[in-house]
Every structure is written in C-alpha cells, then in structure tokens.
Protein backbone atom coordinates (compact mmCIF):
# COMPACT_ATOMS: atom_id res chain seq x y z
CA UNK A 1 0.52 -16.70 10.64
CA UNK A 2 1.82 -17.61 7.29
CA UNK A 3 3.48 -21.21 6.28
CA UNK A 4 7.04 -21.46 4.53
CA UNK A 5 7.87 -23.60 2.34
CA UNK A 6 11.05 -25.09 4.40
CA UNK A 7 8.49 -26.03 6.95
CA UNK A 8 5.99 -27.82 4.27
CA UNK A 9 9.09 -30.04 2.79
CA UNK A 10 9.78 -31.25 6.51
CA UNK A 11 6.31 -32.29 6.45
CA UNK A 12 6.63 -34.46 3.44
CA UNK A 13 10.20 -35.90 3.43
CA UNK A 14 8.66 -38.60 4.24
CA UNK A 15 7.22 -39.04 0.77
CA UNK A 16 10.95 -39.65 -0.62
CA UNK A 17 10.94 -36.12 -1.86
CA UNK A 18 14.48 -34.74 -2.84
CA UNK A 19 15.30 -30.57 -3.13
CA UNK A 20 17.29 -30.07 -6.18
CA UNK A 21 17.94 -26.75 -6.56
CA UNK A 22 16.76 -22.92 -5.12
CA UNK A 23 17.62 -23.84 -1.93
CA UNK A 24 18.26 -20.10 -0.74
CA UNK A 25 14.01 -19.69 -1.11
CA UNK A 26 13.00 -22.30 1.20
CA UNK A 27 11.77 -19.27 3.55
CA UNK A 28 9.54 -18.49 0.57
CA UNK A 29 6.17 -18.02 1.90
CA UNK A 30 3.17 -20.44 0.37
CA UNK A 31 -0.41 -19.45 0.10
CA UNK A 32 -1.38 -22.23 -2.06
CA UNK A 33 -0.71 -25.02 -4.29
CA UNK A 34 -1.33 -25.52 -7.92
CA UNK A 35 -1.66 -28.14 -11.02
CA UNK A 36 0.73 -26.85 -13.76
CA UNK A 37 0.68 -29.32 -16.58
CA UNK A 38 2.22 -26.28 -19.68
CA UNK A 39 3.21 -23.16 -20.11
CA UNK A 40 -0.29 -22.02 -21.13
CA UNK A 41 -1.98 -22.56 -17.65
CA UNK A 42 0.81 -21.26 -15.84
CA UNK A 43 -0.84 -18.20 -16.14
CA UNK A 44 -3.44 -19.31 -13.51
CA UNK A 45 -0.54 -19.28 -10.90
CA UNK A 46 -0.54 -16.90 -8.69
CA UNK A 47 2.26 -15.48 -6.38
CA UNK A 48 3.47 -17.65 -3.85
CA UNK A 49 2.20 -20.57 -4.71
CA UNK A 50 3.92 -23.88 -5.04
CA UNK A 51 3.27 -25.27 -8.54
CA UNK A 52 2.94 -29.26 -9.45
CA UNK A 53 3.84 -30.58 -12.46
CA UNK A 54 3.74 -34.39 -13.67
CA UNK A 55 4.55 -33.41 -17.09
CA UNK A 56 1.51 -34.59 -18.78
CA UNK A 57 1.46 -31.73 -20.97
CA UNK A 58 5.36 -30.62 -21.50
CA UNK A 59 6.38 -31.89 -24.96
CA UNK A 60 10.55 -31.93 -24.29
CA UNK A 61 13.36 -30.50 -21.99
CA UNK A 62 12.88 -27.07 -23.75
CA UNK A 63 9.26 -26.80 -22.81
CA UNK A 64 10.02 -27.79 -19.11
CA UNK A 65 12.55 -24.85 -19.07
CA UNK A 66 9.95 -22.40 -20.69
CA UNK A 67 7.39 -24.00 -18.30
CA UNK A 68 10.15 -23.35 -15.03
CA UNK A 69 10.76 -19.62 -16.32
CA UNK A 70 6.90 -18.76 -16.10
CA UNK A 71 6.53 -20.53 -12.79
CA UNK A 72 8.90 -17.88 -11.45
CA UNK A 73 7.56 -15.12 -13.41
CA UNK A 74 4.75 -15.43 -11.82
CA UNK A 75 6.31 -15.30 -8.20
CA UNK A 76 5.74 -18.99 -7.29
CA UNK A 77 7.00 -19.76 -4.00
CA UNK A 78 8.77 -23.28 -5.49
CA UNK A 79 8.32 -26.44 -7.78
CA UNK A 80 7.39 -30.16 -7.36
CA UNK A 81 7.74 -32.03 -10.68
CA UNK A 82 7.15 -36.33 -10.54
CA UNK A 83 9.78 -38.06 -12.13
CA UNK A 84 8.46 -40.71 -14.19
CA UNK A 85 7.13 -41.47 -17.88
CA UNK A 86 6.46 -37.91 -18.92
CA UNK A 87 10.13 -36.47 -17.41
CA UNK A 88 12.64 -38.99 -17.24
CA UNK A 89 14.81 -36.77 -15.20
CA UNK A 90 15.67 -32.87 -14.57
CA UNK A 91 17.81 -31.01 -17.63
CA UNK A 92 20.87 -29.63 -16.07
CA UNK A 93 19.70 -25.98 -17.35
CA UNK A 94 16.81 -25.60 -15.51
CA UNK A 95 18.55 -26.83 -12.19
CA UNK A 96 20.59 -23.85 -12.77
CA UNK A 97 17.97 -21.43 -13.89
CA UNK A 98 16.20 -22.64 -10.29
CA UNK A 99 19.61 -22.13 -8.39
CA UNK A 100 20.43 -18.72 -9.96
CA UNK A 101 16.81 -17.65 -9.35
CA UNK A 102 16.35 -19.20 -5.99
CA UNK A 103 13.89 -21.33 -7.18
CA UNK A 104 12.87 -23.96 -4.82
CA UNK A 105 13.11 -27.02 -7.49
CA UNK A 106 12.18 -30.56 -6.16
CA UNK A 107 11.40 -33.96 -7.55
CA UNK A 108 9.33 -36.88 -6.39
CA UNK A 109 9.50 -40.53 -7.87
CA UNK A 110 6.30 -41.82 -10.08
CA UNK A 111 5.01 -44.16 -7.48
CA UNK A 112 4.39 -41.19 -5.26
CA UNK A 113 1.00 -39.96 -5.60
CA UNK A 114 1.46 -36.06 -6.40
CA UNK A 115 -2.16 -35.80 -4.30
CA UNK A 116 -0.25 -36.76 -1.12
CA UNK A 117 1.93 -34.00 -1.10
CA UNK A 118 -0.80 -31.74 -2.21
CA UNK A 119 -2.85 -32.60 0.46
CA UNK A 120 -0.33 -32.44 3.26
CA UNK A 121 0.66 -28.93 1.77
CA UNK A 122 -3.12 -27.53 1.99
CA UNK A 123 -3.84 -28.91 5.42
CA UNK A 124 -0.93 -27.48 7.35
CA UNK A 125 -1.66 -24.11 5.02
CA UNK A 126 -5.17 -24.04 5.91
CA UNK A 127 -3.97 -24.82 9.77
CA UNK A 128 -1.55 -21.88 9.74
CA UNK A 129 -4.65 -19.71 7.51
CA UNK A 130 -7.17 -20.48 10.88
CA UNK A 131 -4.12 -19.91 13.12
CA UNK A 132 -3.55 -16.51 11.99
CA UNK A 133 -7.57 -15.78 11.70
CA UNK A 134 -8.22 -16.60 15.45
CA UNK A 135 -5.21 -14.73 16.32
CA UNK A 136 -6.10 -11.87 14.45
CA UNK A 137 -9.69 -12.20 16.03
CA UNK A 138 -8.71 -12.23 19.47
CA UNK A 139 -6.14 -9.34 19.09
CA UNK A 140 -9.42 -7.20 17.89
CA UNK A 141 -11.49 -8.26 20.55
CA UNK A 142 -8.30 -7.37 23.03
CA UNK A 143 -8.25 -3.94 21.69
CA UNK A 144 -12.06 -3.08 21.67
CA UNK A 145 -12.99 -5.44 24.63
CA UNK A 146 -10.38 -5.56 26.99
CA UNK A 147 -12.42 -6.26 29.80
CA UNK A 148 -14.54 -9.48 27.91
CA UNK A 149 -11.07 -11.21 28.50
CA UNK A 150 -12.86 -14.77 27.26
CA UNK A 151 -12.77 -13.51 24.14
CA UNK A 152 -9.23 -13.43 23.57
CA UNK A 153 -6.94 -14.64 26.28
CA UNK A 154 -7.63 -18.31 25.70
CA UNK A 155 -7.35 -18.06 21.80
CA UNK A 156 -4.48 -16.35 22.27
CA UNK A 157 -2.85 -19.08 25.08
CA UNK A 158 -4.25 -22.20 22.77
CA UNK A 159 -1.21 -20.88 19.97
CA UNK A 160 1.16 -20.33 22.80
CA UNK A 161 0.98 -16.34 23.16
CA UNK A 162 1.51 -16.28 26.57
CA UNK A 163 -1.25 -13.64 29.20
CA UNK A 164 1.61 -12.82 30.93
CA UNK A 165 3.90 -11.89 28.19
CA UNK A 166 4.74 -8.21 27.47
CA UNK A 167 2.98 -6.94 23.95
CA UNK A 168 3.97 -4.19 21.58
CA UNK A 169 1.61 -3.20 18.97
CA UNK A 170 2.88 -1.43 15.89
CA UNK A 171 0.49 0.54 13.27
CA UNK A 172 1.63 1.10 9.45
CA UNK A 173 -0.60 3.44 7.61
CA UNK A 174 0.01 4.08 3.82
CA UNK A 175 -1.71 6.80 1.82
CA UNK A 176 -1.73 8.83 -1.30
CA UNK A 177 -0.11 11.76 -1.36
CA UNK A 178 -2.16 13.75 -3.48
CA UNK A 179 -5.87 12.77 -1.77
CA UNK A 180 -4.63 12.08 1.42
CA UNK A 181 -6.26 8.52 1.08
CA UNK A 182 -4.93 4.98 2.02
CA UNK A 183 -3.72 2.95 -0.79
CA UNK A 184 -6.20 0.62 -2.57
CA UNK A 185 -6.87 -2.93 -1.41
CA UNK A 186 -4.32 -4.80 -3.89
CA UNK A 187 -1.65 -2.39 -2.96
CA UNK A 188 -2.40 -3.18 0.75
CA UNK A 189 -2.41 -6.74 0.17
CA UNK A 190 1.44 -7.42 -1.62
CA UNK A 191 2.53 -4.76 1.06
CA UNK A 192 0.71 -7.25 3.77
CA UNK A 193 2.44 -10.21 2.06
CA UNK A 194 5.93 -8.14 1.92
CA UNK A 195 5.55 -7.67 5.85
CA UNK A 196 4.70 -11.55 6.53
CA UNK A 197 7.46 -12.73 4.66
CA UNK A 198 9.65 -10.64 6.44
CA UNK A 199 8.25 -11.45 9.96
CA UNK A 200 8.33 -15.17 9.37
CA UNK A 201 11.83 -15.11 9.54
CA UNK A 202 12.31 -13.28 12.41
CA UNK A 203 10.51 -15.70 14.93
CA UNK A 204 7.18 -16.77 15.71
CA UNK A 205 6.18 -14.53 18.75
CA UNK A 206 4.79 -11.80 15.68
CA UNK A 207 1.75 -11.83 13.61
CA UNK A 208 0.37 -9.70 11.10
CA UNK A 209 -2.99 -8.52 10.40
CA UNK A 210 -5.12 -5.50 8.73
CA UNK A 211 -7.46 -3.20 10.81
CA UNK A 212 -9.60 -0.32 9.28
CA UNK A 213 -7.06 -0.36 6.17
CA UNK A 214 -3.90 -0.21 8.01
CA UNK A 215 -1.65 -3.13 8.89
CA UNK A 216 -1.04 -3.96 13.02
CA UNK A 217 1.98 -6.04 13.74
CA UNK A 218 1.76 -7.83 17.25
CA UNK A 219 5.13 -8.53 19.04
CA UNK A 220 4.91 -10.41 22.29
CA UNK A 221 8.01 -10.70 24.78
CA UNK A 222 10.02 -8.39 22.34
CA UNK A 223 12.62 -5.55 23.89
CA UNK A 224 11.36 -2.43 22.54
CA UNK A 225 15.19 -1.87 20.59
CA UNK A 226 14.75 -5.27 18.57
CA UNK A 227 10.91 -4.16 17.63
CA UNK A 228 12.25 -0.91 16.41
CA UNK A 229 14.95 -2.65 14.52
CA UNK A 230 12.15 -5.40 12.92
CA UNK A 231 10.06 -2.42 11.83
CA UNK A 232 13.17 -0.50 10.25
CA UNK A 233 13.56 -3.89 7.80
CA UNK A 234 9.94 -3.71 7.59
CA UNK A 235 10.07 -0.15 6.05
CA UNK A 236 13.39 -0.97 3.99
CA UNK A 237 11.67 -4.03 2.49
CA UNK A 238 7.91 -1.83 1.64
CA UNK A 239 9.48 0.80 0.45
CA UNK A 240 10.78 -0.98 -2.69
CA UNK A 241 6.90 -1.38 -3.33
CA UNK A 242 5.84 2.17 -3.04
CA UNK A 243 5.75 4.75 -5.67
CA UNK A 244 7.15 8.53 -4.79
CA UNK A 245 3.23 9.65 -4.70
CA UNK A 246 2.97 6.99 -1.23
CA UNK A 247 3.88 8.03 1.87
CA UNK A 248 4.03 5.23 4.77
CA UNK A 249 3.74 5.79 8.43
CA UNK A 250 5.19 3.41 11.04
CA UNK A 251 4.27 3.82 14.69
CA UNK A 252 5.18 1.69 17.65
CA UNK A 253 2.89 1.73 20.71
CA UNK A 254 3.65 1.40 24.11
CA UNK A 255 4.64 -1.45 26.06
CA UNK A 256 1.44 -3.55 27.03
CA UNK A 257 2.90 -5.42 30.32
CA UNK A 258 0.50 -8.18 29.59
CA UNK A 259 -2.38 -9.06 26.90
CA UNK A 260 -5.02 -7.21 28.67
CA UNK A 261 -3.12 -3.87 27.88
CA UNK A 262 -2.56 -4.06 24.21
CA UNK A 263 -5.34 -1.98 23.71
CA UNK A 264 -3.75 0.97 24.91
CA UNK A 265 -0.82 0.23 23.11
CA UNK A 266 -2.81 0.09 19.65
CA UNK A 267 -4.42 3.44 21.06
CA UNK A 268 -0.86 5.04 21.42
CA UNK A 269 0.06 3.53 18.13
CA UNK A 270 -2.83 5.32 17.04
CA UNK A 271 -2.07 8.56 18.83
CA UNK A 272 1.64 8.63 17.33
CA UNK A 273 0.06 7.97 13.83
CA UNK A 274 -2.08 10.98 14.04
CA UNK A 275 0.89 13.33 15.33
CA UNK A 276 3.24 11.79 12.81
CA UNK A 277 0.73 12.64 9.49
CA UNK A 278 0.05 15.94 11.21
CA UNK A 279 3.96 16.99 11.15
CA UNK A 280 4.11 15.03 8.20
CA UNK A 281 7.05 12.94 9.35
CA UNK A 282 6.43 10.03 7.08
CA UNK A 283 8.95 7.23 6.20
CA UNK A 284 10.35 7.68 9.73
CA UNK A 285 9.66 4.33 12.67
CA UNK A 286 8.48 6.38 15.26
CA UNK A 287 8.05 4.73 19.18
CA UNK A 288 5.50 6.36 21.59
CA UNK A 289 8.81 6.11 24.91
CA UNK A 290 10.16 8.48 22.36
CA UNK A 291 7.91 11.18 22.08
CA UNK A 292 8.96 12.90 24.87
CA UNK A 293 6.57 15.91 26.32
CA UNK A 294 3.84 14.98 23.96
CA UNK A 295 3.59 12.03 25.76
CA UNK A 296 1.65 14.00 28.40
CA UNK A 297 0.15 15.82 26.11
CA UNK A 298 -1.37 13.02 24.11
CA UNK A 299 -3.10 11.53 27.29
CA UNK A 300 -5.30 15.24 27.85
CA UNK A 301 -8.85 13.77 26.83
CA UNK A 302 -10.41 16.75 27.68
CA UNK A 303 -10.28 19.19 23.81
CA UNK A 304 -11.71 21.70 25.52
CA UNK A 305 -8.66 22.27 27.66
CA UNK A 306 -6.18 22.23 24.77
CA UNK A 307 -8.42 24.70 22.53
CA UNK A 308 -8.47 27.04 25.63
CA UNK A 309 -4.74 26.73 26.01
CA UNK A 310 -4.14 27.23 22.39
CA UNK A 311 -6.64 29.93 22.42
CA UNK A 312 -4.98 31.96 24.96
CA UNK A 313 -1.33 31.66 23.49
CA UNK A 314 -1.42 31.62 19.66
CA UNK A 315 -5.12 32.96 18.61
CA UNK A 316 -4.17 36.44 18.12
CA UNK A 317 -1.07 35.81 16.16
CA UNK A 318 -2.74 33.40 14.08
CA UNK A 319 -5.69 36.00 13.40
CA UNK A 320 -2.73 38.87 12.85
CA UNK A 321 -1.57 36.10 10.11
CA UNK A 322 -5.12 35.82 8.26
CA UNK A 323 -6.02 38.91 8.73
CA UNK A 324 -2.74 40.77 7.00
CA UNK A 325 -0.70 37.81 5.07
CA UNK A 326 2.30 37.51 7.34
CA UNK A 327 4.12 34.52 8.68
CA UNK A 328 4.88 35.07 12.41
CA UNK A 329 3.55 32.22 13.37
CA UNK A 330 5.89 30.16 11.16
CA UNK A 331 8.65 32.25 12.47
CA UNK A 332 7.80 32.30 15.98
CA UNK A 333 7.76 28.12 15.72
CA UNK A 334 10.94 28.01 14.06
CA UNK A 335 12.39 30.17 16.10
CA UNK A 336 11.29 28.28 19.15
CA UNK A 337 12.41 24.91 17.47
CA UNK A 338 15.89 26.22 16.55
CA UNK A 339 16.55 27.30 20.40
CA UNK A 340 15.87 31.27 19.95
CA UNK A 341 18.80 31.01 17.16
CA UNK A 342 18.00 34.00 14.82
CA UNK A 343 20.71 32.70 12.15
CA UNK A 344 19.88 29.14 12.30
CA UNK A 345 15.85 30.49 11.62
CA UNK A 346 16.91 33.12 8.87
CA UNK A 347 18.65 30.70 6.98
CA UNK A 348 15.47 27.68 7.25
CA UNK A 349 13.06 30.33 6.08
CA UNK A 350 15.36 32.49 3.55
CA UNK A 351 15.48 35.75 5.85
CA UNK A 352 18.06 38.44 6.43
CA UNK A 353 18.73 38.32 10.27
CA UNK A 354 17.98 41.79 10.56
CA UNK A 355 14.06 40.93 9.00
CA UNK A 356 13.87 38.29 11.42
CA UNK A 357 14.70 40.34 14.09
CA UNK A 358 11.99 42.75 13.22
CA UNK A 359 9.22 39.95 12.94
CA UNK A 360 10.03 39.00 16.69
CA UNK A 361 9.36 42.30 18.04
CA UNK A 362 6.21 42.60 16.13
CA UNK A 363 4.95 38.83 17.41
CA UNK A 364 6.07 40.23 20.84
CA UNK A 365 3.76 43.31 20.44
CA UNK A 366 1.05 40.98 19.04
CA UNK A 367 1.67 38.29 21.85
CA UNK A 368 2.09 41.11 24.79
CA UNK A 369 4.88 39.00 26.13
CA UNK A 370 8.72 38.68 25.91
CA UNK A 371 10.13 36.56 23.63
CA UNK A 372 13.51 36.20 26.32
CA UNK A 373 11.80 34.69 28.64
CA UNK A 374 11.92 30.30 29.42
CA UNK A 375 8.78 30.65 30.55
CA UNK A 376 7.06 32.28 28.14
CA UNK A 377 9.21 30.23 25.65
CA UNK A 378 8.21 27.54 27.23
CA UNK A 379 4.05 28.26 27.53
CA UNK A 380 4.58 29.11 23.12
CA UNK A 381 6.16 25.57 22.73
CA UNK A 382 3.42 23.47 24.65
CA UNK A 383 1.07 25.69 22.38
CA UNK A 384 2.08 24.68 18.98
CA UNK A 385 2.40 20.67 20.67
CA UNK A 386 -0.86 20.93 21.33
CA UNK A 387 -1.80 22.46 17.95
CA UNK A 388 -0.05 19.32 16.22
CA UNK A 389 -2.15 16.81 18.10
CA UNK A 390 -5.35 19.24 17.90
C-alpha cells in the first residue's frame, strides 16, 4: 500500500517543518526521496518523489524558481528546501508557482539536519513498500492455495484485513488493439501508479497489485455499489493515459464472504474478463451479480457439454455460412438480441425488412425448427451464450 505525502509531514512536524504552499497535493503519492542541489541533476528525479534541496548549488532566487519548475516537470510528489546560508528565505514567485501547480512546497530551519527528515521519509516508505509486498503475497497464495490458509490469513490479519470480512476482487486487463497483446511493462506501471493514487484516497481497506500482467484490486468489507463506483473513477482516471489503439477491461468478481473465498472471486473476475474481450465490450466496469444467465453458464466445467450443445443448435448454420458466404448466423443473433424485431434488425445490419424476412425462413429451413417459437428461441440464445464463453 502506497505512502502520501500528508501522512509523511505528520511524521516529521516534529522537526519544526512548516508547509508553504501546494497544499491541495498533500495526497500526492511518494515513492522516494531525493538530493536536488541544481537544475542540472533534477533530471535524476523521478515521478513522485519528494525532492531536497539545501541550496548548495542554486546561485540566486531565479535559479531556485528554474530549479522548482523542473522539480514539477518531472512529477515530484513535493519539496523540502532548508532555510539557512544558501536560501535566506522563499521568493514570493515560486510560493505561487507551488500554489498554482499544487506543489507541495515546505521549508525547514538550518539547524535541522535535512538527513532526519530523509530518513523518517524512507523508513515509513519502505514500511508501507513491505506492507503492500506481504499483502500482495498473501492475496496470491489465497487465490492459488486457498486451502494452505497459513499462508495468508495471518499476513493478511497482522495489517488489519480482517478473515471474516467480505472481499471483492476486481481484474483490469489492458491490451493492444492491433496484436491483441497487453500493454508493455512501463505502460502497466504509470497505469498501476494512476490506480494507487486513486485508491489511497478512498480508504485503506483496498490494495493494489499486478498478476500475470494485469492489475487485481482487493476491496474488503466494501458494498458491491461503492466498488463499482471506485472502479468507474478508476477507468475515468486510466483512460486519460491510454491511446485510442488500448482497449481496457474492468471486471468485478463475486462477493468472497470471507478471505478463504477470494479465490473464486478472482476466478469470476477472470471468467467475466474472458466473456467481456470475447464480445468485445471494452471500456465498460462489468460485475459478475450482473451477468445474468451466463452466470450459470460460466460455472459448466465440463467443454464437452457446451460443444455438444452448440453442436446440435448452430453447427449447420454456421457450416451453411462457410460453405456459401451468407450471414444467417449474424442475423439469426441479432434477431434474437433485438426480441424477434425484424425492423429494429434490418436497420443494425443495413437490410430491407422484406430481405430479412427471407433470411429467417431460409435459417428456419437450415435449422429445421420455427423461428416463433420461446422455446426454440430460447434453446438459439443459450447457444450463441455458450459460443461467447467457448
């Protein structure tokens, strides 16, 4: 679980530190800390990071400004500079740059060892790094070894995640359009960051972590409305990041009624992310209590079953399709998903109702059945269901 930066200036207010400006980015999240002495090594900060500054190397107000504009270039999460012989005070210029910019700015007096703060920063970042490791950790062992519960369930009590608590597990998957392949590992990484900073301001019951190149969010003692409304900012916040050639998937498992069950929910997490890329309903937060029939379908283990059903109710059309270039089985779904509306189908697939009229009597012929019929309706539907999770 990631560290914010209102949480490391609590830590060290005891060091007679004072926030000057930026204080709208106090929720910032920190990584890391880092020695900026100029402008020329603030290149070597990296985002969210808080930078340190004594002003060893700054040669004038001017320079400090410069030095304050890379620092947020470069996405740091705030600022600490000592007050003393090198910066008498802070120019009024760059405690508005920091304000306008949300900045984080603060000062410390010159008989307070910079090292102190430094220190105090990395230990409760490095707590919060081995925090989220173990968590992460024990959530994998939950999933894979449920029934090894020593693995996880006192990892996951020593940070206060409750056995008894109800768990939801969430899967985001991102991939390339045009291969079909998850993004690369530094996309995946600011996407990961984008998701943390968002959670950590939500509450502490979540964490965050990356399994086979997809991201799983754990929510524990969360109603399933207020974990669909956490993942919508989720997706309104990554999709700022994506490019029109990424498509991202967001699936919500079901309710685990305590820790010893989240591995089913990651599997119906799982289950909705396969059905989801295979309709290609992407951008969309999609919950497994809302899938409805394939619900039941999903759970049929046996693929022998669903090829036999699908066999028997859709192989011949499908063959009539290969074998002569038609489209009946694109009309027969439509016309099954738009309620047996002929006008409502014409108009999706650019037909004259009088053509589509003519394909259902042939797909009747084909299909030896009538089309008029719920039940037979009803058999078709459950077929193409089943061909979507196939």
């Amino acid at each position: 679980m990631a560290v914010n930066l209102r949480e490391l200036y609590e830590s060290v207010k005891k060091f007679d530190i004072e926030l000057l400006a930026g204080s709208e980015g106090l929720d910032n999240i920190v990584r890391w800390v880092h020695m900026v002495e100029n402008v020329g090594l603030s290149v070597f900060l990296e985002s969210q990071q808080v930078a340190f500054t004594t002003g060893i190397g700054i040669n004038g107000d001017k320079e400090l400004l410069e030095l304050v504009i890379h620092t947020h270039a470069n996405n740091a999460s705030g600022m600490i500079i000592n007050i003393g012989p090198y910066i008498k005070s802070i120019p009024h210029d760059v405690i508005e740059f920091c304000n306008a910019n949300n900045l984080p700015l603060f000062q410390v007096p010159w008989r307070i060892h910079m090292a102190e703060i430094m220190r105090e920063f990395t230990y409760k970042i490095t707590v919060a790094d081995r925090m989220n490791m173990e968590l992460s950790n024990a959530a994998k062992n939950a999933i894979f070894f449920h029934d090894q519960e020593s693995l996880y369930v006192p990892h996951f009590e020593r940070h206060t995640f409750k056995a008894c608590w109800p768990y939801h597990l969430v899967v985001i998957e991102i991939i390339e359009t045009n291969n079909k392949t998850i993004i690369r590992s530094k996309k995946r990484q600011k996407i990961l960051e984008c998701i943390e900073n968002y959670a950590i301001d939500i509450n502490k019951r979540i964490f965050t972590f990356e399994l086979d190149k997809r991201f799983v969010i754990i929510f524990a003692k969360y109603s399933i409305e207020k974990i669909e409304e956490i993942v919508g900012g989720i997706k309104n916040k990554c999709e700022i990041l994506l490019s029109e050639k990424e498509e991202m998937y967001l699936c919500i498992g079901y309710s685990a009624k305590n820790i010893r069950c989240i591995g089913k929910s990651y599997q119906k997490a799982i289950s909705v992310l396969k059905l989801q890329k295979k309709r290609g309903n992407h951008n969309e937060v999609t919950s497994y209590r809302d899938l409805g029939l394939y619900k039941l379908l999903l759970s049929i283990e046996d693929n022998e079953i669903i090829k036999e059903y699908h066999e028997e109710n859709l192989e011949a059309l499908i063959k009539f399709d290969d074998l002569n270039g038609t489209d009946y089985v694109n009309v027969l779904r439509s016309y099954l998903e738009f309620n047996s509306s002929v006008k409502e189908v014409a108009s999706k697939l650019f037909y004259h109702r009088n053509t589509i009229n003519y394909k259902l009597k042939k797909i009747e012929e084909i299909l030896q059945c009538n089309l008029s019929e719920l039940n037979i309706k009803l058999k078709l539907t459950v077929a193409f269901m089943l061909l979507d999770i196939k």
